[in-house]
C-alpha atoms as a PDB file:
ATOM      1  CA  UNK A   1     136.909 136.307  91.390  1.00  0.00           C
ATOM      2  CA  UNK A   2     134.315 134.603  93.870  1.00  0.00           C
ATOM      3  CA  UNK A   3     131.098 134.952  94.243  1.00  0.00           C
ATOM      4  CA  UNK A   4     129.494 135.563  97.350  1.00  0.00           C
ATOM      5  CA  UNK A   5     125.889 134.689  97.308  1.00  0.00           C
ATOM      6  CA  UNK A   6     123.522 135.824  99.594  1.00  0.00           C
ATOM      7  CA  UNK A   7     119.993 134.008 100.587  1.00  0.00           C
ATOM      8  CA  UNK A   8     117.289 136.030 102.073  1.00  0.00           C
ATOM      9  CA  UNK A   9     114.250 134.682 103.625  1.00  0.00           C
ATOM     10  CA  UNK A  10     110.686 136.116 102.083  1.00  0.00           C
ATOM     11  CA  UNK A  11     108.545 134.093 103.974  1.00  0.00           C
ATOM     12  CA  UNK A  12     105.782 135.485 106.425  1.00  0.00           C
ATOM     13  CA  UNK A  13     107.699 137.112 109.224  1.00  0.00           C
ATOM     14  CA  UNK A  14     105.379 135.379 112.043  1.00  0.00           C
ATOM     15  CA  UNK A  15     103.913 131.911 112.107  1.00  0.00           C
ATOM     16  CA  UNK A  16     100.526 131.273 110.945  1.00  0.00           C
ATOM     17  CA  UNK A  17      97.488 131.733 114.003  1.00  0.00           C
ATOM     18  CA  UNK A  18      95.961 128.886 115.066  1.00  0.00           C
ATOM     19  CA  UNK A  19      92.239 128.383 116.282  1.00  0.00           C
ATOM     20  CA  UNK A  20      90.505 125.758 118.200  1.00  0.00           C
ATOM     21  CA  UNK A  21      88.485 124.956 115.459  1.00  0.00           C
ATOM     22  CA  UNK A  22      85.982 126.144 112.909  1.00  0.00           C
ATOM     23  CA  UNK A  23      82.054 124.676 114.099  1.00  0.00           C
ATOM     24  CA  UNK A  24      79.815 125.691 111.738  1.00  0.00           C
ATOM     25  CA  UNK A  25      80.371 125.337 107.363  1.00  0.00           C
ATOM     26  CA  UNK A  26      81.045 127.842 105.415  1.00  0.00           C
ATOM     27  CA  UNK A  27      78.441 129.788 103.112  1.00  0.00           C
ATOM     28  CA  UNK A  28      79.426 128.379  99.577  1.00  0.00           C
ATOM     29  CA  UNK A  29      80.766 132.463  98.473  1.00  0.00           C
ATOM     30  CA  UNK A  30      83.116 132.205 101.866  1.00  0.00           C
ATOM     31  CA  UNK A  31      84.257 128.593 101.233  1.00  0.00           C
ATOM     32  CA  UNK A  32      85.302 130.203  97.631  1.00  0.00           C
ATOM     33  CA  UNK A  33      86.756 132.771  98.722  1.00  0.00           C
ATOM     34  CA  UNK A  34      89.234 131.010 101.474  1.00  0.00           C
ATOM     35  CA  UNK A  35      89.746 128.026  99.091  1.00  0.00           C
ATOM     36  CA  UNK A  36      91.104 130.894  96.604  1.00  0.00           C
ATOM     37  CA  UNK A  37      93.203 132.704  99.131  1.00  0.00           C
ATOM     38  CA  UNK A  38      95.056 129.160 100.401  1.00  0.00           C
ATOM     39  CA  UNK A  39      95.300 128.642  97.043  1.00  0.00           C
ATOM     40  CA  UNK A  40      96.700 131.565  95.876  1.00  0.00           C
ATOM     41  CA  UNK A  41      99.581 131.846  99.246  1.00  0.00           C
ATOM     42  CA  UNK A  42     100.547 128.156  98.283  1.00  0.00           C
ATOM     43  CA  UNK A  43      98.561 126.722 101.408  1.00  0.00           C
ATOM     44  CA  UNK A  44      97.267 123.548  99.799  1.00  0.00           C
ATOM     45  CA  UNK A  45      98.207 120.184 100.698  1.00  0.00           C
ATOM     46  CA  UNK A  46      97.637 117.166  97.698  1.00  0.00           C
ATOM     47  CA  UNK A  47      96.664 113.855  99.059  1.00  0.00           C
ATOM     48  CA  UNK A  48      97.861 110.336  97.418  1.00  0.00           C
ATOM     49  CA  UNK A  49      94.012 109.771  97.091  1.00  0.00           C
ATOM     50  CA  UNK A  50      94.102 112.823  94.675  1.00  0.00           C
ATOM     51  CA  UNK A  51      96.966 112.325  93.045  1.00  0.00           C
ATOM     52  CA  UNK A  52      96.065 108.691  91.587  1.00  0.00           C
ATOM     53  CA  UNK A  53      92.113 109.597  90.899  1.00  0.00           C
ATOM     54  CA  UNK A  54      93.431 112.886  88.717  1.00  0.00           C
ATOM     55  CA  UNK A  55      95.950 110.363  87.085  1.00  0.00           C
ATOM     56  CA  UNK A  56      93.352 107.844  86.165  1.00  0.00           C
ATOM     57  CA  UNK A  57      90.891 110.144  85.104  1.00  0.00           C
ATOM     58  CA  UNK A  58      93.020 112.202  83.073  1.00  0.00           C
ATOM     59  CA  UNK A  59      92.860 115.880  85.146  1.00  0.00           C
ATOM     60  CA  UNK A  60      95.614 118.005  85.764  1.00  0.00           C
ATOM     61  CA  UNK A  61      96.708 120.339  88.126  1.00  0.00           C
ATOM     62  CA  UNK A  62      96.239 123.398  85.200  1.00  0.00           C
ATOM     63  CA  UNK A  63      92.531 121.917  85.511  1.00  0.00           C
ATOM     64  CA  UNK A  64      92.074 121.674  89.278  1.00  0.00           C
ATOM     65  CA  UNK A  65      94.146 125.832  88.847  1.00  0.00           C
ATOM     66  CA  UNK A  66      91.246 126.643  86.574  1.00  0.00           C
ATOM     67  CA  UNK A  67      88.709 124.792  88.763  1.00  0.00           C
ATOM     68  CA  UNK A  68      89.873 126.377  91.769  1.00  0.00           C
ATOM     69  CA  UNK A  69      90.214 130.181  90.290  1.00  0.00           C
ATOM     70  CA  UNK A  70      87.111 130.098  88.313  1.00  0.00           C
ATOM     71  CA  UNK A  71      84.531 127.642  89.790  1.00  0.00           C
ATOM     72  CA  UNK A  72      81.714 127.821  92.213  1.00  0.00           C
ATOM     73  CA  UNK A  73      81.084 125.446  95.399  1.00  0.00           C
ATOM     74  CA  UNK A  74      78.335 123.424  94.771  1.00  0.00           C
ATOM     75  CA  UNK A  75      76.099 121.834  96.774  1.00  0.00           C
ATOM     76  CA  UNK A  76      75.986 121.509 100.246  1.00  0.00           C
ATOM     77  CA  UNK A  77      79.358 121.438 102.651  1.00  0.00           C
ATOM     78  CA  UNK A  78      79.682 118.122 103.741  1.00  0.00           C
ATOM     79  CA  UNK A  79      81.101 117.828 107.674  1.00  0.00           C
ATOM     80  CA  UNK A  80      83.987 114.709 108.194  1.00  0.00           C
ATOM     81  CA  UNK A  81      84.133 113.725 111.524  1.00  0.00           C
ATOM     82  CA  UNK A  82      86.610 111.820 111.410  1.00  0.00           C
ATOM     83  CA  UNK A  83      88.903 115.021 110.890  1.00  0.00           C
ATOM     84  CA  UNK A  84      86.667 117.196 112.421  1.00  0.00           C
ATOM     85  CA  UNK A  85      86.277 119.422 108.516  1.00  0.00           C
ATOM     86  CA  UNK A  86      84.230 120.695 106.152  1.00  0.00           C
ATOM     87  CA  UNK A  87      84.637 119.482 102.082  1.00  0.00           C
ATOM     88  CA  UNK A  88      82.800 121.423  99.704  1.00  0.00           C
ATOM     89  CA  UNK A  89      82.676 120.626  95.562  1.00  0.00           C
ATOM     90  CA  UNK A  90      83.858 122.927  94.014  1.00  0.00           C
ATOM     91  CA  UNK A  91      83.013 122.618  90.104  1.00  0.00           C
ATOM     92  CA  UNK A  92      82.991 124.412  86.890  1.00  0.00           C
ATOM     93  CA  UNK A  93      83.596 123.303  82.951  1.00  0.00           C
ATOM     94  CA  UNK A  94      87.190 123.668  81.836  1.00  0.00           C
ATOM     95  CA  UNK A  95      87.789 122.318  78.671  1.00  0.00           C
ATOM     96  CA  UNK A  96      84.009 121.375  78.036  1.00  0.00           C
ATOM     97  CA  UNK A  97      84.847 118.845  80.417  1.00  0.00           C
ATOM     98  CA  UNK A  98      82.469 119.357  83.651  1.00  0.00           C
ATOM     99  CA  UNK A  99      84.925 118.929  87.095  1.00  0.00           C
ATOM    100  CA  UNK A 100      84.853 118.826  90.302  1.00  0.00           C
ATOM    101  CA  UNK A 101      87.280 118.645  93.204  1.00  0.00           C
ATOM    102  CA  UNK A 102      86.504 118.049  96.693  1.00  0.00           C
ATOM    103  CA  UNK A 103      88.627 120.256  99.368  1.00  0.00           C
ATOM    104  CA  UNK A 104      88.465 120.666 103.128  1.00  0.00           C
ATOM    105  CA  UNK A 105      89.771 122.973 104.670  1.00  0.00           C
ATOM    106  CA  UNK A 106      91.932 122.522 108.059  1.00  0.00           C
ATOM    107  CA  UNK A 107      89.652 123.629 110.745  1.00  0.00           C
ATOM    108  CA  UNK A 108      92.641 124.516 112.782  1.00  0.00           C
ATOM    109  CA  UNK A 109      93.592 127.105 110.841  1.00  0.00           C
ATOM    110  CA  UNK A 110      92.664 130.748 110.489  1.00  0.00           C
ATOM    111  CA  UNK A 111      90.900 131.265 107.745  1.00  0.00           C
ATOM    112  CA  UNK A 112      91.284 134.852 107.230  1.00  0.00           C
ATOM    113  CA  UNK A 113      95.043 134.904 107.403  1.00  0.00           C
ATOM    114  CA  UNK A 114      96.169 131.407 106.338  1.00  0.00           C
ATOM    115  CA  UNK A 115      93.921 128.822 105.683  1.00  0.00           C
ATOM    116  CA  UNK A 116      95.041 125.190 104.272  1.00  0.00           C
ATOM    117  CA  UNK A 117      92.823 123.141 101.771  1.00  0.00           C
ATOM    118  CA  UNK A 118      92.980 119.655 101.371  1.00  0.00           C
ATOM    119  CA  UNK A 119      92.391 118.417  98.195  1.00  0.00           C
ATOM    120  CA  UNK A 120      90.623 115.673  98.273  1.00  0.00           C
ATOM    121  CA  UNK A 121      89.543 113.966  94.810  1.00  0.00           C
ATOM    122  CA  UNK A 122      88.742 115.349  91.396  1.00  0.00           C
ATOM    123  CA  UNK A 123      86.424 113.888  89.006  1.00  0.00           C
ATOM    124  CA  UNK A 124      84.356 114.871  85.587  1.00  0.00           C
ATOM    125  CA  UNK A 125      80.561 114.363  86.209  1.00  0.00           C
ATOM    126  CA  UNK A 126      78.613 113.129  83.633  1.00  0.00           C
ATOM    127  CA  UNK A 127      75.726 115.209  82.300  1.00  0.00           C
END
C-alpha cells in the first residue's frame, strides 16, 4: 500500500510590511523587546563576521539564545550609516562568562510585526 503524503504550508499567510525606514534608535527596553520577538519568529540573519568571532572565542549559539532571551541592551544604540541601522549590545553573564552580542536591526522592516536582527559579533568582556 502507498503512501500519499501531504505538505501543508504554516507560514504567515501574507508577506511581511515594509517601511521606509526607522529614524530615530530605539529605547534600550524596545530594542529588547523587538530583538526578542525576531528572535523568537526565526527572523535573525548570522553574518560570516559572527560566525568566525563566536568560533574563535569559544561562544555558542545556546549562549548568544541565553544572551538574547535573558540579557539587557547596554549602552547606547550605535547608528551605521553605511546601512542606514541601529546596533545595540546586548549583554548578560551566562556561564559566569560576561557576553555580549552586537545586533541591528533592519530598518526596513516593521518592527512590530516582523522585525530582522543582524547579528553582528559576540564577545566576553573582561571585568
Amino acid at each position: 500500500m502507498s503512501e500519499n503524503r501531504e505538505y501543508r504550508y504554516h507560514g504567515p499567510e501574507r508577506l511581511p510590511q515594509r517601511v521606509k525606514a526607522h529614524d530615530a534608535a530605539l529605547s534600550a527596553e524596545n530594542a529588547i523587546t523587538v530583538i526578542q520577538k525576531a528572535w523568537s519568529n526565526g527572523r535573525i540573519h548570522l553574518g560570516t563576521h559572527f560566525k568566525e568571532r563566536c568560533a574563535e572565542r569559544g561562544i555558542d549559539m545556546l549562549d548568544v539564545e541565553n544572551l538574547v532571551r535573558n540579557g539587557a541592551v547596554r549602552g547606547q544604540p550605535e547608528y551605521c550609516p553605511n546601512y542606514k541601522n541601529w546596533k545595540y549590545r546586548v549583554a548578560g553573564v551566562i556561564d559566569d562568562r560576561h557576553l555580549e552580542v552586537v545586533i541591528a536591526l533592519d530598518p526596513t522592516e516593521d518592527y512590530s510585526e516582523s522585525p530582522l536582527a543582524i547579528v553582528l559579533t559576540a564577545y566576553e568582556r573582561g571585568m
